[in-house]
C-alpha atoms as a PDB file:
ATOM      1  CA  UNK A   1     115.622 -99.031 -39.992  1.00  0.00           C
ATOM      2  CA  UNK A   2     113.058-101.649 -38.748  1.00  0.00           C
ATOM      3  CA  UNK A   3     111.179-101.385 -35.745  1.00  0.00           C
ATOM      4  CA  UNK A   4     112.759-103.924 -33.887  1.00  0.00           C
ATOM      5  CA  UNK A   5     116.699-102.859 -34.089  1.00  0.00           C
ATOM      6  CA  UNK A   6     114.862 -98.711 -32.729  1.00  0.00           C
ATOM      7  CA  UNK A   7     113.622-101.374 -30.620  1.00  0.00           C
ATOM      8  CA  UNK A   8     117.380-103.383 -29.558  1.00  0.00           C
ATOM      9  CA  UNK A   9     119.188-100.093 -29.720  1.00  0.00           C
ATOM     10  CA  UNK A  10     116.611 -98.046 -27.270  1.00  0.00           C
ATOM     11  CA  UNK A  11     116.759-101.176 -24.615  1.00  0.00           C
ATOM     12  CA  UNK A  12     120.722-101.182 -24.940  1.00  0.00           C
ATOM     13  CA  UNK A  13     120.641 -97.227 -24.599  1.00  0.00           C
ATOM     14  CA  UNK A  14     118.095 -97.718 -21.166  1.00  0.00           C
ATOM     15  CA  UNK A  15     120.205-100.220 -19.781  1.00  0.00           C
ATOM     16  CA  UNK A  16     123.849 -98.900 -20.373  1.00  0.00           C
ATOM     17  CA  UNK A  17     123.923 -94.829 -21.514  1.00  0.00           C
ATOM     18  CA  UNK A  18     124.572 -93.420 -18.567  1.00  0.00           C
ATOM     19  CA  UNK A  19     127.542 -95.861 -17.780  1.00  0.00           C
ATOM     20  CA  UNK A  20     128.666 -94.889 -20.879  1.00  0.00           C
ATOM     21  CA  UNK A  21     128.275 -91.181 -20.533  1.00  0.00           C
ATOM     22  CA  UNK A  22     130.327 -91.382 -17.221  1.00  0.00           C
ATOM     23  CA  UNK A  23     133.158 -93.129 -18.637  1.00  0.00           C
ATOM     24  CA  UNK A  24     133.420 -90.913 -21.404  1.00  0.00           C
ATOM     25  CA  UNK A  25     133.450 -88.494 -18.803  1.00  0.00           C
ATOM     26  CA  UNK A  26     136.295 -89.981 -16.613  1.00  0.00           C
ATOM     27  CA  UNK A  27     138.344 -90.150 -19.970  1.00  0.00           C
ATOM     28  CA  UNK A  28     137.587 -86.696 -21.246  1.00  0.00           C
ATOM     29  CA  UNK A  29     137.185 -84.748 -18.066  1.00  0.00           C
ATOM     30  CA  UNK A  30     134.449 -82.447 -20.694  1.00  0.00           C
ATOM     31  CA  UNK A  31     130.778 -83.395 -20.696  1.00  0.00           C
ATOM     32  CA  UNK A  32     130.194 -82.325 -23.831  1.00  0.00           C
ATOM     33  CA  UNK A  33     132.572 -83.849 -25.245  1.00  0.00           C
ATOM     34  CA  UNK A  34     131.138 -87.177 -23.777  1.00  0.00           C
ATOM     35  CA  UNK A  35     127.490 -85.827 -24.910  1.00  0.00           C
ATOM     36  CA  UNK A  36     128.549 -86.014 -28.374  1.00  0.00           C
ATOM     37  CA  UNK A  37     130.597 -89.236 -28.165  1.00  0.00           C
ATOM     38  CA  UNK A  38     127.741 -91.300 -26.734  1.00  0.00           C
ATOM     39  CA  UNK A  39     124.868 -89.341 -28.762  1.00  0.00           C
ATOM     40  CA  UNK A  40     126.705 -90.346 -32.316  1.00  0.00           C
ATOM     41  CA  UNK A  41     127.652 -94.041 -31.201  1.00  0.00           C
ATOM     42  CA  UNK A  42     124.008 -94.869 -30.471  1.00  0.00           C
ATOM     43  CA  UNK A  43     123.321 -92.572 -33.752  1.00  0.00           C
ATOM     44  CA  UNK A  44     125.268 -94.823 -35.756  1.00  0.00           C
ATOM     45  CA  UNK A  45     123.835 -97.709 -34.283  1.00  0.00           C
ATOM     46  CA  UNK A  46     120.498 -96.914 -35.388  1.00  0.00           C
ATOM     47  CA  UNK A  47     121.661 -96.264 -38.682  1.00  0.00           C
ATOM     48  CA  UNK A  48     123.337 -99.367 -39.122  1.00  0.00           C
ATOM     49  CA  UNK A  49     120.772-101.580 -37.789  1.00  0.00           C
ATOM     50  CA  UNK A  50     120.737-105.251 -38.173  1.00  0.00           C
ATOM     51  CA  UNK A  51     124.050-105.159 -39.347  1.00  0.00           C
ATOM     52  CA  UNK A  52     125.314-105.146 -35.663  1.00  0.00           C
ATOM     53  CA  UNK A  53     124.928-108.371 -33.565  1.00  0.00           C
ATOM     54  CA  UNK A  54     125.740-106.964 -30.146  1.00  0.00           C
ATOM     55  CA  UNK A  55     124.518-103.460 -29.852  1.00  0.00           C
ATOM     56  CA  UNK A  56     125.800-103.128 -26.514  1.00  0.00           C
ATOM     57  CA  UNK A  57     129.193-104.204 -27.446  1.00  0.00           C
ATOM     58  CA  UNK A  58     129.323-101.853 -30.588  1.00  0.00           C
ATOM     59  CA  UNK A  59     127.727 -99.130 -28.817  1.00  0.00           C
ATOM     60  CA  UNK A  60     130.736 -99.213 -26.199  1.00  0.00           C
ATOM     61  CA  UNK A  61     133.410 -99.608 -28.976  1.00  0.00           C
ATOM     62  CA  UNK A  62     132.034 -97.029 -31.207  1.00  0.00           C
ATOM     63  CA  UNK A  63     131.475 -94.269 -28.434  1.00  0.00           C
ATOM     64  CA  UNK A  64     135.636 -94.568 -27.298  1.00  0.00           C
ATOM     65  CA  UNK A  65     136.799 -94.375 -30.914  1.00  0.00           C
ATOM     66  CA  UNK A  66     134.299 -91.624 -31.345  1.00  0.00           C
ATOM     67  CA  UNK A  67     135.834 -90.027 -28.445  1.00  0.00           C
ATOM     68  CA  UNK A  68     139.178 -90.683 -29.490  1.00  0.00           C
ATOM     69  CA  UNK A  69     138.981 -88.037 -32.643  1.00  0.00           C
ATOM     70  CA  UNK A  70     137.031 -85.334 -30.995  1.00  0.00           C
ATOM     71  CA  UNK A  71     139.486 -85.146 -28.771  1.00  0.00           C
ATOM     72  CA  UNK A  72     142.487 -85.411 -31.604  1.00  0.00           C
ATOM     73  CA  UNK A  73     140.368 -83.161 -33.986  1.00  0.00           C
ATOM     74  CA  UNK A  74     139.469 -80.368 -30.690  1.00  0.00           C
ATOM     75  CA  UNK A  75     143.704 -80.977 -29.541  1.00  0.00           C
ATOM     76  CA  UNK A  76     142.162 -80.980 -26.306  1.00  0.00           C
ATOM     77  CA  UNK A  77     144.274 -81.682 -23.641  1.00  0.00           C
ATOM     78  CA  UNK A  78     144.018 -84.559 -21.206  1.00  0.00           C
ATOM     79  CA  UNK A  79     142.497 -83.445 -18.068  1.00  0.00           C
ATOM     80  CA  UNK A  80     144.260 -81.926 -15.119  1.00  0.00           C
ATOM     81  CA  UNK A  81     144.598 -82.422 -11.754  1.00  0.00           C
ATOM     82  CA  UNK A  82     142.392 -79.003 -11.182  1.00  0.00           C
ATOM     83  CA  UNK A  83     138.937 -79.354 -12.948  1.00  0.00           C
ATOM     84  CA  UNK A  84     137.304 -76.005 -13.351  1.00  0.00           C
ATOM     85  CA  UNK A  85     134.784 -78.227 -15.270  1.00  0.00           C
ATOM     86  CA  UNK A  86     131.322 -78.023 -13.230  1.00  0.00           C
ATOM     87  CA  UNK A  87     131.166 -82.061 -12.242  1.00  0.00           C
ATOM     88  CA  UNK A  88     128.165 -84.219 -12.765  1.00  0.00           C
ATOM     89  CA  UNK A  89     126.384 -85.370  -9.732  1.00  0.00           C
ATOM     90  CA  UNK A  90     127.614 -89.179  -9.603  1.00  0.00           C
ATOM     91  CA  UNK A  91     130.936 -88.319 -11.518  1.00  0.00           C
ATOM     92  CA  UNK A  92     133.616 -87.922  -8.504  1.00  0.00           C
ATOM     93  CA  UNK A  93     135.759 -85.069  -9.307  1.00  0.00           C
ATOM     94  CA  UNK A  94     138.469 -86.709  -7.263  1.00  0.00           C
ATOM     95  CA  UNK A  95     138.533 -89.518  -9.059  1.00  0.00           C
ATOM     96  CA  UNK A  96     138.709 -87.188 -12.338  1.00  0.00           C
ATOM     97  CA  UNK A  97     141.502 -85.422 -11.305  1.00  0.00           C
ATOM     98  CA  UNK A  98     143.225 -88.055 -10.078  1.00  0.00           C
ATOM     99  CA  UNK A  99     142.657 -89.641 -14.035  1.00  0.00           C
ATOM    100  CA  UNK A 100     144.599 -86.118 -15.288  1.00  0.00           C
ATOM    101  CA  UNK A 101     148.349 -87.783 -14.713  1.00  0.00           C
ATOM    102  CA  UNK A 102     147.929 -90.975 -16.551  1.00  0.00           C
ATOM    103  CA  UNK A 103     147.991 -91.475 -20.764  1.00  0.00           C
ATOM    104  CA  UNK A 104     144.488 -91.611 -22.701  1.00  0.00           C
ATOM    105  CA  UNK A 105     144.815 -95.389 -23.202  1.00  0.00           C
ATOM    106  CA  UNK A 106     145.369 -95.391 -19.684  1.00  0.00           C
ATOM    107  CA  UNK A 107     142.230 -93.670 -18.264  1.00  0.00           C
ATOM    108  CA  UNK A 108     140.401 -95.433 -21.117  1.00  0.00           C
ATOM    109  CA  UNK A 109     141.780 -98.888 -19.652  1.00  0.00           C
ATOM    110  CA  UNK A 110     141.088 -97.714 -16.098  1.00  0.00           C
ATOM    111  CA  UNK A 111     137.240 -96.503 -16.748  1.00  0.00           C
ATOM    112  CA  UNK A 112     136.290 -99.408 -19.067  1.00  0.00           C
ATOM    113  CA  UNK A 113     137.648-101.708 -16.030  1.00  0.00           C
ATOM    114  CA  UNK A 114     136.156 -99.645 -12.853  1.00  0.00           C
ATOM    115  CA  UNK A 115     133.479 -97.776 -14.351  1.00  0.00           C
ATOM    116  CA  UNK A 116     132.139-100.457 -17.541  1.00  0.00           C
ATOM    117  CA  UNK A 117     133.158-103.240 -15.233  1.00  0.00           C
ATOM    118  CA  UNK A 118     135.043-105.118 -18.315  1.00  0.00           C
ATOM    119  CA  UNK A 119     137.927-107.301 -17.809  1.00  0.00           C
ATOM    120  CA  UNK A 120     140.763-106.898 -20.107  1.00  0.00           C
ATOM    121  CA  UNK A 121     139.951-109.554 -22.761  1.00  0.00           C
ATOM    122  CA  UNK A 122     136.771-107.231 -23.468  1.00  0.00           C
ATOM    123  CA  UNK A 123     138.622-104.281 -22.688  1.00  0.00           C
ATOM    124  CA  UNK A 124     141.223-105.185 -25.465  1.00  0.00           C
ATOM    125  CA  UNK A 125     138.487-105.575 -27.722  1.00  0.00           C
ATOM    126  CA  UNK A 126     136.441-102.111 -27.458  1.00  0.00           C
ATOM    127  CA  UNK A 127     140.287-100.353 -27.683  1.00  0.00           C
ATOM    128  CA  UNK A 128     141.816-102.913 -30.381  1.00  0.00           C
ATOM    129  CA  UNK A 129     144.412-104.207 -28.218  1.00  0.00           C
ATOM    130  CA  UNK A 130     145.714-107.285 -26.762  1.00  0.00           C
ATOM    131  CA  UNK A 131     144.536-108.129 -23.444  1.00  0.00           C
ATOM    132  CA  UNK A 132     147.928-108.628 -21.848  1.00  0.00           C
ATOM    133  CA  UNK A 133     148.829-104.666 -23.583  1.00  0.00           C
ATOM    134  CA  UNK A 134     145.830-104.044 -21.290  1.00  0.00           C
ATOM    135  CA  UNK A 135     146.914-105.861 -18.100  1.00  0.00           C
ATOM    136  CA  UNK A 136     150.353-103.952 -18.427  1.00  0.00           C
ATOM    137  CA  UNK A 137     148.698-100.891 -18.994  1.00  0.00           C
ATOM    138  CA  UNK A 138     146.400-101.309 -15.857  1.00  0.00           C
ATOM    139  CA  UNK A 139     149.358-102.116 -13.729  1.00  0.00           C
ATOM    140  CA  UNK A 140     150.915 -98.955 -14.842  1.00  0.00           C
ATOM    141  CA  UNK A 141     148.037 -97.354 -14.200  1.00  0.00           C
ATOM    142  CA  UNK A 142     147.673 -98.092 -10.820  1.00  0.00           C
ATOM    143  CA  UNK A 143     151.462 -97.443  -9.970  1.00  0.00           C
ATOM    144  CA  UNK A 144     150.817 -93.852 -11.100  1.00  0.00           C
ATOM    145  CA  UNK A 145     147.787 -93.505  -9.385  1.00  0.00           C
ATOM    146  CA  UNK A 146     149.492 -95.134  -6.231  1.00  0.00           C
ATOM    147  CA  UNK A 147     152.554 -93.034  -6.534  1.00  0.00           C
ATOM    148  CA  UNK A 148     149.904 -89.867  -6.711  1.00  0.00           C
ATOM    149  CA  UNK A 149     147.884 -90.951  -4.317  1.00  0.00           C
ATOM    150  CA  UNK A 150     150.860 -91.012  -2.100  1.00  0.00           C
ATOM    151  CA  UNK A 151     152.321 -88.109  -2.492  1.00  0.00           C
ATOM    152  CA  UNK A 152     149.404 -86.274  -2.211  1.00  0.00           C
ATOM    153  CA  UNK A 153     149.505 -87.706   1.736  1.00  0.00           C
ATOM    154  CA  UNK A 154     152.588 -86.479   1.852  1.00  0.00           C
ATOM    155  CA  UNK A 155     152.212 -83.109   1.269  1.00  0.00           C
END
């Protein structure tokens, strides 16, 4: 490792962890679980070095996939509407438990887009999808959340 990618991978890791960390969050409803995630994408970043021309871009893809088998290899559920979790300061629980009734590619589509403020061309590409699988996956999103949303008013 040369001094300059520690250098390109500590700037991206300033600039972007903690939006990161949070969306791993949002999809994972565990912190540790998003801990490890984020901790072994920028990890393998270092370790791979000039080999990667956007570090940023990796980073992001790298930390869902990452995420992706912890929570296959842990057969951790997705999370519920109740989190017993203790919640991060700027992570709204609400907003996590409202993520508990959708799939994982949803709350990953629905975190990249809110939280990593991508649109769905660079959505498709951290999830290796198409963007218009994203759009429709986004729409359904939001008709869940709508229909929870609303019957939560209702009740």
């Amino acid at each position: 490792m040369t001094v300059a990618t520690s250098e390109r991978v500590e700037a991206v890791y300033r600039s972007v962890h903690a939006k990161i960390w949070r969306s791993l969050l949002a999809v994972s409803g565990d912190p540790e679980l998003a801990s490890d995630a984020e901790s072994e994408a920028f990890a393998q970043a270092l370790r791979r070095g000039e080999a990667i021309d956007d570090v940023e871009r990796w980073v992001w893809k790298s930390a869902f996939r990452i995420l992706d088998g912890l929570l296959s290899d842990r057969r951790r559920p997705a999370p519920t509407t109740t989190h017993e979790r203790v919640m991060i300061d700027d992570v709204d629980a609400e907003f996590l438990s409202m993520l508990g009734g959708l799939t994982l590619q949803q709350r990953q589509i629905v975190v990249l887009r809110y939280v990593g403020q991508f649109n769905a061309a660079e959505i498709a590409e951290v999830l290796e999808s198409s963007p218009g699988s994203v759009r429709v996956q986004l729409h359904r999103a939001h008709e869940s959340l709508r229909s929870s949303m609303t019957e939560g008013k209702l009740s």
